[in-house]
Protein backbone atom coordinates (compact mmCIF):
# COMPACT_ATOMS: atom_id res chain seq x y z
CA UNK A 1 -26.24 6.94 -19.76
CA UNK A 2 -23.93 9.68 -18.58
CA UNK A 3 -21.79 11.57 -20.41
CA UNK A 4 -17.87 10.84 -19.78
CA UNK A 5 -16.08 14.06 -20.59
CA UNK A 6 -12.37 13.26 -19.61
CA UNK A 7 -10.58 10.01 -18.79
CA UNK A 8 -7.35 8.88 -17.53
CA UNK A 9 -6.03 5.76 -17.61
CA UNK A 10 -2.48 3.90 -16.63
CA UNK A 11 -1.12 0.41 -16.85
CA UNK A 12 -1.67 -2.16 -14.07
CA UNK A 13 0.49 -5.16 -14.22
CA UNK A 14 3.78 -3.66 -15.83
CA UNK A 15 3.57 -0.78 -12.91
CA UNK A 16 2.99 -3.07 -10.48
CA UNK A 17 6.05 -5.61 -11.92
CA UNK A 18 8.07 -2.71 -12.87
CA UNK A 19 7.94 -1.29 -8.77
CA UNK A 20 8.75 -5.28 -7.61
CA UNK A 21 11.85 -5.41 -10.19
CA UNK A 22 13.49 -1.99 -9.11
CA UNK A 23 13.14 -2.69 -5.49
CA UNK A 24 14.87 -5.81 -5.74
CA UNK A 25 17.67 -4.17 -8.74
CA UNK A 26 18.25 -1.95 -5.33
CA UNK A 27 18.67 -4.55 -2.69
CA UNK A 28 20.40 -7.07 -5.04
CA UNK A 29 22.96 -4.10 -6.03
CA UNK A 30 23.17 -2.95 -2.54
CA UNK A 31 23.99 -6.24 -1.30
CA UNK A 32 26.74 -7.12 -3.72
CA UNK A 33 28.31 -3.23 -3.35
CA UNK A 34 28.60 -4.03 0.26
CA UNK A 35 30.18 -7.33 -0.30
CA UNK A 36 32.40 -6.17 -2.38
CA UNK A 37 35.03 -5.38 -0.08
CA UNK A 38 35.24 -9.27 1.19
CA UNK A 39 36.33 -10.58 -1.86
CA UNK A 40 38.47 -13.44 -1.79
CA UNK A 41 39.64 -13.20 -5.50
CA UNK A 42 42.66 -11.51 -4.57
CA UNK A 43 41.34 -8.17 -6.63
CA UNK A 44 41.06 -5.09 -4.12
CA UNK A 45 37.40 -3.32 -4.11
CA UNK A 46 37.59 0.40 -2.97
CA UNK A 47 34.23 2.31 -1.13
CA UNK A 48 34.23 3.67 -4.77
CA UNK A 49 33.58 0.59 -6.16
CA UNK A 50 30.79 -0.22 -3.95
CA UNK A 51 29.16 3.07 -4.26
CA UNK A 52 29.12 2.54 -8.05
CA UNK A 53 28.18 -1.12 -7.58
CA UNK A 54 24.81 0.42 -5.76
CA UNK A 55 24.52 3.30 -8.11
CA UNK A 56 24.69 1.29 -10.63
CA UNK A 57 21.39 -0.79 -9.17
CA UNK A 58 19.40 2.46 -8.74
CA UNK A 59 19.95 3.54 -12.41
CA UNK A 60 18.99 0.46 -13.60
CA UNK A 61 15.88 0.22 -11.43
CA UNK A 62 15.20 3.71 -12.46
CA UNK A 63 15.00 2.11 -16.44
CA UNK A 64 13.10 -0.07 -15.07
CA UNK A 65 10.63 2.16 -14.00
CA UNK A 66 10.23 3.78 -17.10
CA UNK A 67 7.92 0.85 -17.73
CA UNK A 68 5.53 2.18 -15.30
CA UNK A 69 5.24 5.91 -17.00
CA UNK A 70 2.59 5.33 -20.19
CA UNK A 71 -0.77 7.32 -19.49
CA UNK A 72 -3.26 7.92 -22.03
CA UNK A 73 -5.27 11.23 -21.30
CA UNK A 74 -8.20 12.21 -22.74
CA UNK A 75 -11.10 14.96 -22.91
CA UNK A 76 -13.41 15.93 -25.52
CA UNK A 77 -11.09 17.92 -27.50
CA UNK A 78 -8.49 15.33 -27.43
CA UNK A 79 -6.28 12.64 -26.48
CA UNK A 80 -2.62 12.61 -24.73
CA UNK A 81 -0.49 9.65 -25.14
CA UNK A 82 2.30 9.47 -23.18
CA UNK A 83 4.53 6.24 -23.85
CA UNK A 84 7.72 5.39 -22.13
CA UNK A 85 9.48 8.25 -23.31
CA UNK A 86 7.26 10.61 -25.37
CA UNK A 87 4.32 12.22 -25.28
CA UNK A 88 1.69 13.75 -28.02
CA UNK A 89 -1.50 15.37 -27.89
CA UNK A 90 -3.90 14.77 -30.99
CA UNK A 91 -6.92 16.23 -31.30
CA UNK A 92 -9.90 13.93 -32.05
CA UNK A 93 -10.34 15.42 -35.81
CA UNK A 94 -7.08 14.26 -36.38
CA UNK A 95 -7.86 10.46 -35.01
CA UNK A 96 -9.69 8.26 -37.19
CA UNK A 97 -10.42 5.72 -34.87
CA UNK A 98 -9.58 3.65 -31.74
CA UNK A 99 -8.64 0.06 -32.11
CA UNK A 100 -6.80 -2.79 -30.26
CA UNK A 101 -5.77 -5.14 -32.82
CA UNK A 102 -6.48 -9.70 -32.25
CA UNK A 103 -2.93 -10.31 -30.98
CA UNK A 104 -1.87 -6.70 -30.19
CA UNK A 105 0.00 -6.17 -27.11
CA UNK A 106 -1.89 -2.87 -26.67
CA UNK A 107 -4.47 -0.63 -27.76
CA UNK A 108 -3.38 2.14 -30.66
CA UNK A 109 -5.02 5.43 -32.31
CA UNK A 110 -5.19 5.01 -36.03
CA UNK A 111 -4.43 8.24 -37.73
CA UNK A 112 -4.24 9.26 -41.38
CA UNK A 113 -2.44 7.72 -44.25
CA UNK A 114 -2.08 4.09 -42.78
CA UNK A 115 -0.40 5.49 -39.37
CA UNK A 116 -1.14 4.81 -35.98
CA UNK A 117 -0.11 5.44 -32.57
CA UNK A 118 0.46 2.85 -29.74
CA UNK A 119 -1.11 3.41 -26.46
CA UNK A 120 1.44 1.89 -23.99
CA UNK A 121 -1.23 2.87 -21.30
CA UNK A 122 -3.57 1.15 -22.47
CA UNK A 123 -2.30 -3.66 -22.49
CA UNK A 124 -4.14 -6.24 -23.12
CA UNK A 125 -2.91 -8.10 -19.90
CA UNK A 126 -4.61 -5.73 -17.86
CA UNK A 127 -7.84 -7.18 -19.16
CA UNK A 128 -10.89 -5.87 -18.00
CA UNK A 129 -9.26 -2.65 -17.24
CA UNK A 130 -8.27 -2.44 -20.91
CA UNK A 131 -11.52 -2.89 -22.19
CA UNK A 132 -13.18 -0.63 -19.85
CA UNK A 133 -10.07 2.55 -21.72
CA UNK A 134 -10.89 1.28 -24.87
CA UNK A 135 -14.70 1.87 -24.41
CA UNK A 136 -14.28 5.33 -22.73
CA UNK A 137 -11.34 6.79 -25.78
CA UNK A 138 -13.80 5.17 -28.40
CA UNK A 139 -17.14 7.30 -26.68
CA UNK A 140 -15.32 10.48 -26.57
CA UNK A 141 -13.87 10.13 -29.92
CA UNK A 142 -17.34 9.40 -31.07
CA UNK A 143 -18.51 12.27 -29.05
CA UNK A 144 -16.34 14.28 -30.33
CA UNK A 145 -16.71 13.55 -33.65
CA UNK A 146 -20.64 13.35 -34.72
């Protein structure tokens, strides 16, 4: 058996549904900016308004895509968990153990005094992928740890 001595691993399906939804924020957004200015309510659209109309779209696809940003990281030191908007690095003394909790949308590190951490990166919908992270963070923790 060989020896795994750093992994990285993202989401699938939300990254691959997150990428589908802000394409078609963009084009929906896009389509009704440049409609705007045919508007047979009577109410007068500027450029400005259609420029916002689409700008709005691409900041909204760009939330989107913050759904597509969790990685977990991990070497034999450590692990990084970066979640939709923050990140931390713990080493492995400080991780008791990895689990993914019956029923748990994703995987988590469990950490002293009844605290844990969720791993974002790491969802159960992906499946086989999940298992396949859970396995590698719980051999380097154990690695790391004898």
């Amino acid at each position: 058996m060989s020896v795994v001595t750093a992994v990285q691993f993202r989401p699938r399906r939300i990254r691959t549904v997150s990428v589908v939804c802000a394409v078609f924020l963009v084009a929906v957004f896009t389509v009704v900016g440049l409609l705007l200015g045919d508007s047979p309510t009577g109410v007068i659209f500027r450029t400005s308004d259609q420029v916002a109309m689409i700008c709005l779209g691409v900041l909204l696809a760009g939330g989107v895509l913050l759904l597509a940003r969790p990685r977990v990281r991990a070497d034999e030191r450590g692990v990084e968990v970066r979640n939709v908007v923050t990140a931390h690095r713990y080493e492995w003394t400080d991780v008791l153990h990895v689990s993914f909790p019956d029923g748990a949308s994703w995987a988590r590190l469990e950490l002293p005094d009844d605290e844990y951490v969720s791993i974002m990166a790491v969802q159960a919908v992906d499946r086989d992928h999940a298992v396949a992270a859970v396995r590698a963070l719980r051999d380097l923790h154990r690695a790391a740890t004898r």
